[in-house]
N, C-alpha and C. Protein backbone atom coordinates (compact mmCIF):
# COMPACT_ATOMS: atom_id res chain seq x y z
N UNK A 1 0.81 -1.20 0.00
CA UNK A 1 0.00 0.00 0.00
C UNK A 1 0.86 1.26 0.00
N UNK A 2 2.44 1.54 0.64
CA UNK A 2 2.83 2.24 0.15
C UNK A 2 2.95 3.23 -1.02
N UNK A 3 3.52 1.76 -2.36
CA UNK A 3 3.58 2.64 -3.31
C UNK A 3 2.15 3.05 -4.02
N UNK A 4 1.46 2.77 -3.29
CA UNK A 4 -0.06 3.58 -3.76
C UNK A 4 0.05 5.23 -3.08
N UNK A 5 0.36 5.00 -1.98
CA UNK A 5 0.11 6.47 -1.62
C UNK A 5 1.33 6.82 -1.52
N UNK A 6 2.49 6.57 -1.57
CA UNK A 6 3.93 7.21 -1.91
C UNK A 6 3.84 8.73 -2.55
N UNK A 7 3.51 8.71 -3.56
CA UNK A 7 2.88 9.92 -4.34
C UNK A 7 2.10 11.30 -3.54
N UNK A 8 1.40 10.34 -3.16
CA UNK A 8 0.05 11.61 -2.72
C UNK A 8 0.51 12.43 -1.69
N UNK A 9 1.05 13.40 -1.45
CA UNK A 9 1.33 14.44 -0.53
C UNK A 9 0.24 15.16 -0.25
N UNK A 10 -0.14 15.64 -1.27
CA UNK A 10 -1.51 16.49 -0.82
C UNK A 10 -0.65 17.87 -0.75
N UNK A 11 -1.13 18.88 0.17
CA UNK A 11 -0.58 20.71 -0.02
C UNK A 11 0.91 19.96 0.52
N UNK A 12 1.65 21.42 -0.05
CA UNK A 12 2.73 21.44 -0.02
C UNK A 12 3.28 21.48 1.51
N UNK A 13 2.56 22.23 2.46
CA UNK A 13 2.70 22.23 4.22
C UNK A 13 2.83 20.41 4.75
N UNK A 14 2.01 19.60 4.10
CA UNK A 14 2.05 18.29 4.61
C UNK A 14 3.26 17.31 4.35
N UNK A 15 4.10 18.19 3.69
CA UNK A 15 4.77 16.82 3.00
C UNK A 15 6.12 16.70 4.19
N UNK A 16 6.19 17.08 5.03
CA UNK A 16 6.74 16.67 6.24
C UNK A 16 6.10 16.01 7.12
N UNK A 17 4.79 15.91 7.35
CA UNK A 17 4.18 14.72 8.17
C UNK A 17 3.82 13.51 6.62
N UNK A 18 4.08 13.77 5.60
CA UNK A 18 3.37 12.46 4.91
C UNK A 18 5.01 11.73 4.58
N UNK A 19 5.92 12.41 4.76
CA UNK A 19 7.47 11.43 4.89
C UNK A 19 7.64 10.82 6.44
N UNK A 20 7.33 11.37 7.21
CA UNK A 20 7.14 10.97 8.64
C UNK A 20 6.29 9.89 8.66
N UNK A 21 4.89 10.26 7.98
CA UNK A 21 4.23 8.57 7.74
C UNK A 21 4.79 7.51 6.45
N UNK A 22 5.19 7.86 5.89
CA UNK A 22 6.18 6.67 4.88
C UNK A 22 7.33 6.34 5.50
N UNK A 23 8.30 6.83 6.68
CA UNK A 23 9.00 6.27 6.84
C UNK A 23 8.36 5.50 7.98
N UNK A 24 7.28 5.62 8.96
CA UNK A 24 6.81 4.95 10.06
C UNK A 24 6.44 3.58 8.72
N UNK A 25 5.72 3.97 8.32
CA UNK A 25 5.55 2.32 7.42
C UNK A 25 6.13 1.56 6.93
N UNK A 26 7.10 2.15 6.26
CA UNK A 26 8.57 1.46 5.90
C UNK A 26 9.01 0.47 7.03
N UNK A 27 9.02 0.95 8.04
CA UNK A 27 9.75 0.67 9.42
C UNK A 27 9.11 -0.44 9.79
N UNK A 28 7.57 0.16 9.75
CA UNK A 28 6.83 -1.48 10.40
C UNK A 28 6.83 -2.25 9.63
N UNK A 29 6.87 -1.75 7.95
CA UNK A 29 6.79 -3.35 7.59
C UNK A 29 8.06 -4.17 7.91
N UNK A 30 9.29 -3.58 8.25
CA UNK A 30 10.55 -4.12 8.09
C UNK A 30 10.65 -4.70 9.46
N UNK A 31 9.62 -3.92 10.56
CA UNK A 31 9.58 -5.23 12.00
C UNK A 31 8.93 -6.00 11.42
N UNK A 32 8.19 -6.12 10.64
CA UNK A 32 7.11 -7.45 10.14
C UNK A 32 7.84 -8.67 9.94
N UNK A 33 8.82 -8.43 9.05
CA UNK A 33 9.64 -9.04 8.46
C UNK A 33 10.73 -9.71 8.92
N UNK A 34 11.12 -8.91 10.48
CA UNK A 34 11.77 -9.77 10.92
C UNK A 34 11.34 -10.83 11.80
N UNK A 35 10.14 -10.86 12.06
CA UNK A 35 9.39 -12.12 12.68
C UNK A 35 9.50 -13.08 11.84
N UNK A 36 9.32 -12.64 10.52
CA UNK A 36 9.16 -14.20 9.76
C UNK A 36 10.42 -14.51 8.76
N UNK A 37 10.51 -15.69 8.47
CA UNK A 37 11.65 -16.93 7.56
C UNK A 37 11.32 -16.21 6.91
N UNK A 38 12.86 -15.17 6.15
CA UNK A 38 13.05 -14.57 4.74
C UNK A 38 12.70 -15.90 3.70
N UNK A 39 11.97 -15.20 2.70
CA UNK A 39 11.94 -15.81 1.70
C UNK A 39 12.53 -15.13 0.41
N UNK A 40 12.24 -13.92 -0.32
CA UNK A 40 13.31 -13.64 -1.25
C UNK A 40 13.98 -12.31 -1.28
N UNK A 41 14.83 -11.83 -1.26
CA UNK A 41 15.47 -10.78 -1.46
C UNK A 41 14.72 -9.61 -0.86
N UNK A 42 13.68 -9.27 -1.58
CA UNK A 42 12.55 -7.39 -1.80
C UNK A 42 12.44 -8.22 -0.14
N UNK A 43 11.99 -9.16 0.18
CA UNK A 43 11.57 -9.19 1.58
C UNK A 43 12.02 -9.33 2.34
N UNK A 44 13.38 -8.72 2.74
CA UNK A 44 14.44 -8.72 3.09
C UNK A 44 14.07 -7.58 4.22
N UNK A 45 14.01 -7.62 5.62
CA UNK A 45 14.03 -6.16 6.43
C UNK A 45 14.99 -4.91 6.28
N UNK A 46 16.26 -5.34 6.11
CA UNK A 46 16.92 -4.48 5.48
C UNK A 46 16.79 -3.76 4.30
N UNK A 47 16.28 -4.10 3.54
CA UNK A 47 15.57 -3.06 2.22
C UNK A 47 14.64 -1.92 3.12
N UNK A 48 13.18 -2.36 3.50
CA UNK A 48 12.79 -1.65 4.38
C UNK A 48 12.92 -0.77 5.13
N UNK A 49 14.23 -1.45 6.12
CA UNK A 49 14.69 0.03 7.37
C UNK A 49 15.61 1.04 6.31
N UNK A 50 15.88 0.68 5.15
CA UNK A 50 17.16 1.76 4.69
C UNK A 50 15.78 2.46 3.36
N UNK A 51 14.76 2.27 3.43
CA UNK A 51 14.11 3.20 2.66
C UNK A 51 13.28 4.13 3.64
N UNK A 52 13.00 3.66 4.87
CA UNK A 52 12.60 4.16 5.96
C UNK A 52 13.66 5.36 6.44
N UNK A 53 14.84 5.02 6.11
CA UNK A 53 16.12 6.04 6.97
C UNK A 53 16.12 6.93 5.70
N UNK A 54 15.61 7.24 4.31
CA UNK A 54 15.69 7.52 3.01
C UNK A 54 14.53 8.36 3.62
N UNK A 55 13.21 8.05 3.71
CA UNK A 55 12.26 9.15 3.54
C UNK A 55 12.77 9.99 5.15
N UNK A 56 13.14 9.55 6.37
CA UNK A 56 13.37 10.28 7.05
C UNK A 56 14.38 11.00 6.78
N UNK A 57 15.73 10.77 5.77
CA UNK A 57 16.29 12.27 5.48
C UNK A 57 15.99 13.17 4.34
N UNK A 58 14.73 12.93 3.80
CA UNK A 58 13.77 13.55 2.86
C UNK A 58 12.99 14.78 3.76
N UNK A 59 12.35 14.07 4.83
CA UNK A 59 11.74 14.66 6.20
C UNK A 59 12.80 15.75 6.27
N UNK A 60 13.63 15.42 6.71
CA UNK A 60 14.81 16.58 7.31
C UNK A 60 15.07 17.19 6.11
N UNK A 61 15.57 17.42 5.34
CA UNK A 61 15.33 18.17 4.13
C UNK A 61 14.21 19.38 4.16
N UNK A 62 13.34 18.82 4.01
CA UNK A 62 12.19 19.81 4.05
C UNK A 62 11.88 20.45 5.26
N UNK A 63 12.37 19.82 6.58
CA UNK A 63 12.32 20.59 7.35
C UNK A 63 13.00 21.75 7.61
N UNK A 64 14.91 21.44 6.63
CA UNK A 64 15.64 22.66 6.87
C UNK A 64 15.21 23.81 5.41
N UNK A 65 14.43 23.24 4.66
CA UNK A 65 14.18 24.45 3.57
C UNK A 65 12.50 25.05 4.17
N UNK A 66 12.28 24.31 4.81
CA UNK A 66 10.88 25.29 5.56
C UNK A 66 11.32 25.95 6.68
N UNK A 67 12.16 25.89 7.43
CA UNK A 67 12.58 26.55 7.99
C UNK A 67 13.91 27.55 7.85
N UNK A 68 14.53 27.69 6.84
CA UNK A 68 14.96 28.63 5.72
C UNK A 68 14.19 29.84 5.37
N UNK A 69 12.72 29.25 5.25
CA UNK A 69 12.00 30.30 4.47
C UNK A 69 11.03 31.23 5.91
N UNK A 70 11.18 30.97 7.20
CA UNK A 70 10.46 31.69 8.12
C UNK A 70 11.00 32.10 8.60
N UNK A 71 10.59 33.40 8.55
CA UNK A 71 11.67 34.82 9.09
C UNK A 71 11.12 34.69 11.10
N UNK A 72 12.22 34.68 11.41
CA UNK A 72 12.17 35.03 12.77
C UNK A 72 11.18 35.98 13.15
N UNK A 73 10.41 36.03 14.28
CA UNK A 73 9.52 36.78 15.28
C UNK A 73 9.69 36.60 16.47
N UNK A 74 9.35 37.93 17.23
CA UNK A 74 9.07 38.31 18.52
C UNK A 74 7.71 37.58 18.76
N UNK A 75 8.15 36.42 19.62
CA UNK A 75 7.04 35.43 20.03
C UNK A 75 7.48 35.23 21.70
N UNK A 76 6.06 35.44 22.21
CA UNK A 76 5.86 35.59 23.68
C UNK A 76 5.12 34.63 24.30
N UNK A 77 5.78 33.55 24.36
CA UNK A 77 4.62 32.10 25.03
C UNK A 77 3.90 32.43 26.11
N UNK A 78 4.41 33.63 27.20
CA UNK A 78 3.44 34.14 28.25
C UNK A 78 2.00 34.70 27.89
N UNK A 79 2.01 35.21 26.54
CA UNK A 79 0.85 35.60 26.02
C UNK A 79 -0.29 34.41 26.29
N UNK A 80 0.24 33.35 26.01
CA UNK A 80 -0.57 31.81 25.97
C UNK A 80 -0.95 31.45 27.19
N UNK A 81 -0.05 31.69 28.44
CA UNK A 81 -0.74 31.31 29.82
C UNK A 81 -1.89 31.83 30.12
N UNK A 82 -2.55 33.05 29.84
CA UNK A 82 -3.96 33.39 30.33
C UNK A 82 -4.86 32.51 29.20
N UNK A 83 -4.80 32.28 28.50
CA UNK A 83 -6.04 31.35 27.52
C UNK A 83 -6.05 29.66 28.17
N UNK A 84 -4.99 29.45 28.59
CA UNK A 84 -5.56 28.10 28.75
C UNK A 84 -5.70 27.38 30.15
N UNK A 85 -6.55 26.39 30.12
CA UNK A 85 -7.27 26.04 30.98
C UNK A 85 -6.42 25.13 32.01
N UNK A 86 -4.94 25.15 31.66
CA UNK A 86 -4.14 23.88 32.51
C UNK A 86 -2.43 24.30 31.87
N UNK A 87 -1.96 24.42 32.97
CA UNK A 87 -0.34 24.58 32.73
C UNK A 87 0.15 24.05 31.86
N UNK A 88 1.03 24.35 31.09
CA UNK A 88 1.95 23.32 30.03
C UNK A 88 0.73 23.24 28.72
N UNK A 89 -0.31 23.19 29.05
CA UNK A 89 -1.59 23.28 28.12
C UNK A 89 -0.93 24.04 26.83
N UNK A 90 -1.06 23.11 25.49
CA UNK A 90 -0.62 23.97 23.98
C UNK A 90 -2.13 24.65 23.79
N UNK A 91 -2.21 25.93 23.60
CA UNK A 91 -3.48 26.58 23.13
C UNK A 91 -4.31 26.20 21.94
N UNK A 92 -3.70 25.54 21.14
CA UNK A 92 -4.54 24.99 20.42
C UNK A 92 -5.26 23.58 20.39
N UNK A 93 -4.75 23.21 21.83
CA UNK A 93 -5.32 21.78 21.67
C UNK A 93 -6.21 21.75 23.48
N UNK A 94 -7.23 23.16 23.58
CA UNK A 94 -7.32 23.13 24.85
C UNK A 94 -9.03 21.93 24.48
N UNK A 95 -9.17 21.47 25.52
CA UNK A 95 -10.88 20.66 25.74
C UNK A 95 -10.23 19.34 24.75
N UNK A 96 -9.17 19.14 24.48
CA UNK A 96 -8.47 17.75 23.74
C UNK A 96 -7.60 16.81 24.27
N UNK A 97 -7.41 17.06 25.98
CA UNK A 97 -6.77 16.38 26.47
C UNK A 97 -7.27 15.31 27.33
């Protein structure tokens, strides 16, 4: 099922969580694999974990050219303590915990 959705990124903002999920899959299939008697080559776990370590430095990639492109700001996390309902609380995820 990978190379079905390998492709599909969707907006351009996602394509750091959709390499984050291709390499999580990569990964599990390659624990899959080591439970069971290799049978030929492609099913080999090692193919797996080294396309898994491939989209995660794809991940990093895009993480250092998206973060390239955002200009620094005067950002005040104290602003955030009066909105939420519980310490350490991320403001956007308040009534989700």
């Amino acid at each position: 099922h990978a190379d079905i959705f390998k492709s599909k990124t969707g907006p351009v903002d996602l394509a750091f969580e959709h390499k984050a999920w291709l390499s999580k899959q990569f990964q599990t299939f390659a624990d899959l694999f080591t439970r069971c008697p290799l049978a030929i080559q492609t099913q080999h776990p090692g193919f797996y974990y080294q396309e898994s370590a491939y989209q995660s430095m794809a991940r990093k990639q895009i993480a250092q050219t998206t973060c390239r492109r955002i200009e620094p700001t005067d950002f005040d996390p104290n602003e955030f303590l009066k909105s939420t309902e519980f310490y350490g609380q991320r403001p956007w995820r308040q009534h989700h915990q």
